[in-house]
C-alpha atoms as a PDB file:
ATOM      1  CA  UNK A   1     183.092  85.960 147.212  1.00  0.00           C
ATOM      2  CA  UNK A   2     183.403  87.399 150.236  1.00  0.00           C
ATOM      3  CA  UNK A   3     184.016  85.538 154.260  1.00  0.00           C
ATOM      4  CA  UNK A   4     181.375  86.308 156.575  1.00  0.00           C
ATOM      5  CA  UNK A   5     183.433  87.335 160.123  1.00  0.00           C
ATOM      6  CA  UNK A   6     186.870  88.652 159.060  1.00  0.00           C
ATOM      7  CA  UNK A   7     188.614  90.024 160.793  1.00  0.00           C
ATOM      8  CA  UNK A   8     187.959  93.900 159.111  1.00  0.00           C
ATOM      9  CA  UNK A   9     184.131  93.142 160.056  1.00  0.00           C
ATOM     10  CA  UNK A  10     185.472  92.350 163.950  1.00  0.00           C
ATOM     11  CA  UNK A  11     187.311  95.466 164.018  1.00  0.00           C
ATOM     12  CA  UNK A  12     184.854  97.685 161.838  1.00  0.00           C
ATOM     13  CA  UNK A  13     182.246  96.466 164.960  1.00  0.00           C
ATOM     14  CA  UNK A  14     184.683  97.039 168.191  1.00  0.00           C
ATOM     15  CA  UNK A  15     185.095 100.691 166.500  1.00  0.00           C
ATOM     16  CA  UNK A  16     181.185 101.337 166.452  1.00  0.00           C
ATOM     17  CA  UNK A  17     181.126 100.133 169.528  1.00  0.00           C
ATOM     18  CA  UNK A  18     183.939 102.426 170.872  1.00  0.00           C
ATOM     19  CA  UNK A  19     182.181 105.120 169.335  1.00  0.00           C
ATOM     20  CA  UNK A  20     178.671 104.253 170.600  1.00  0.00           C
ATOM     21  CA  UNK A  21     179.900 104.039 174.009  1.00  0.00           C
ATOM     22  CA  UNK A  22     181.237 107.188 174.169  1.00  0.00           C
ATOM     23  CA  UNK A  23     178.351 109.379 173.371  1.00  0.00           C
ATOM     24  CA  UNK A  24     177.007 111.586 176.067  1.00  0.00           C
ATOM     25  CA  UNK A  25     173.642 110.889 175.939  1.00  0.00           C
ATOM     26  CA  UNK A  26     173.516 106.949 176.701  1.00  0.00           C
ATOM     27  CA  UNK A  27     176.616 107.652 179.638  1.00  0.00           C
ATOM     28  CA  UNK A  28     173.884 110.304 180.713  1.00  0.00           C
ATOM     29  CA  UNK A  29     170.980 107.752 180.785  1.00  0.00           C
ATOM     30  CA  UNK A  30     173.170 104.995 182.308  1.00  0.00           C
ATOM     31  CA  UNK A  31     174.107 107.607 185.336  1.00  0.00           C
ATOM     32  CA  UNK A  32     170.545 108.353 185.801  1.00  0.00           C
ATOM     33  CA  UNK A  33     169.927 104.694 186.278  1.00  0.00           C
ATOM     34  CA  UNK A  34     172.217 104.430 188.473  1.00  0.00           C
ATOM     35  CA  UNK A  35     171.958 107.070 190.973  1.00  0.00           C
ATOM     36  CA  UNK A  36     168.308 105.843 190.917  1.00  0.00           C
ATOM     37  CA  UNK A  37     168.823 102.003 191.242  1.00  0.00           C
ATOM     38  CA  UNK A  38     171.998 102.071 193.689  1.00  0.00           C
ATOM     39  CA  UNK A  39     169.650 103.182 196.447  1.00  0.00           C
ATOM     40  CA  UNK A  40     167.223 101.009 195.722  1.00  0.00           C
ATOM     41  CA  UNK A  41     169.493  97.815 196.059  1.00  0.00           C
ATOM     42  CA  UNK A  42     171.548  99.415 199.444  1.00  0.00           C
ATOM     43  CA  UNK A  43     168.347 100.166 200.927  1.00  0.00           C
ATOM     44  CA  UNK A  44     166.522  96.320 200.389  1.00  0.00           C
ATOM     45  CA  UNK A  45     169.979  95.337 201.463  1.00  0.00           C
ATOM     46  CA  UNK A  46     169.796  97.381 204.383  1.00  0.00           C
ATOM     47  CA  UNK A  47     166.458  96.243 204.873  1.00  0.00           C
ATOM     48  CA  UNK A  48     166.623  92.534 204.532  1.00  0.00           C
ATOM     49  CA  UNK A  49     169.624  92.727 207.259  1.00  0.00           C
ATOM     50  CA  UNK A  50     167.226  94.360 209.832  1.00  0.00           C
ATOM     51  CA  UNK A  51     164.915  92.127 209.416  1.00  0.00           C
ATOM     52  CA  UNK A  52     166.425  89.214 209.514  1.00  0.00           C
ATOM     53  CA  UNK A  53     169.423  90.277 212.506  1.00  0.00           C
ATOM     54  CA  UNK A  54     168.781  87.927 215.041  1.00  0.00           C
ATOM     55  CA  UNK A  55     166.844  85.009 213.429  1.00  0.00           C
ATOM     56  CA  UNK A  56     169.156  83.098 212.240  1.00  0.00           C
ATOM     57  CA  UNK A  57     171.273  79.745 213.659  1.00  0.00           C
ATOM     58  CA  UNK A  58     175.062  78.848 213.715  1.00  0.00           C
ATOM     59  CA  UNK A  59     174.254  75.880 211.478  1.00  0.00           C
ATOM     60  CA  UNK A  60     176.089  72.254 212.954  1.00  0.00           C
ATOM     61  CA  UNK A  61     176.122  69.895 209.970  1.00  0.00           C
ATOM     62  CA  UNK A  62     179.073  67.188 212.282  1.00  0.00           C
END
């Protein structure tokens, strides 16, 4: 009878990974999600700063 989780079936899954990760298609998608969502968060960063320069306190908690 055969173990559930060798060690073959670890390294059998870390290859299909590997291989997975690699393909050009999902690194394609990935880079289209980023150029689009890297924007997005610097510009809400960008944003959020502008808005809130100037409103806040030096906090004293002695």
């Amino acid at each position: 009878m055969r173990q559930k989780g060798t060690l073959m079936d670890v390294v059998m899954l870390v290859r299909m990974q590997t291989r997975l990760a690699n393909s050009p298609k999902p690194l394609r998608i990935a880079l289209i999600g980023d150029c689009v969502a890297l924007p997005i968060i610097i510009g809400y960063i960008g944003f959020s700063y502008r808005v809130f320069r100037g409103k806040t306190i030096e906090l004293d908690y002695a």
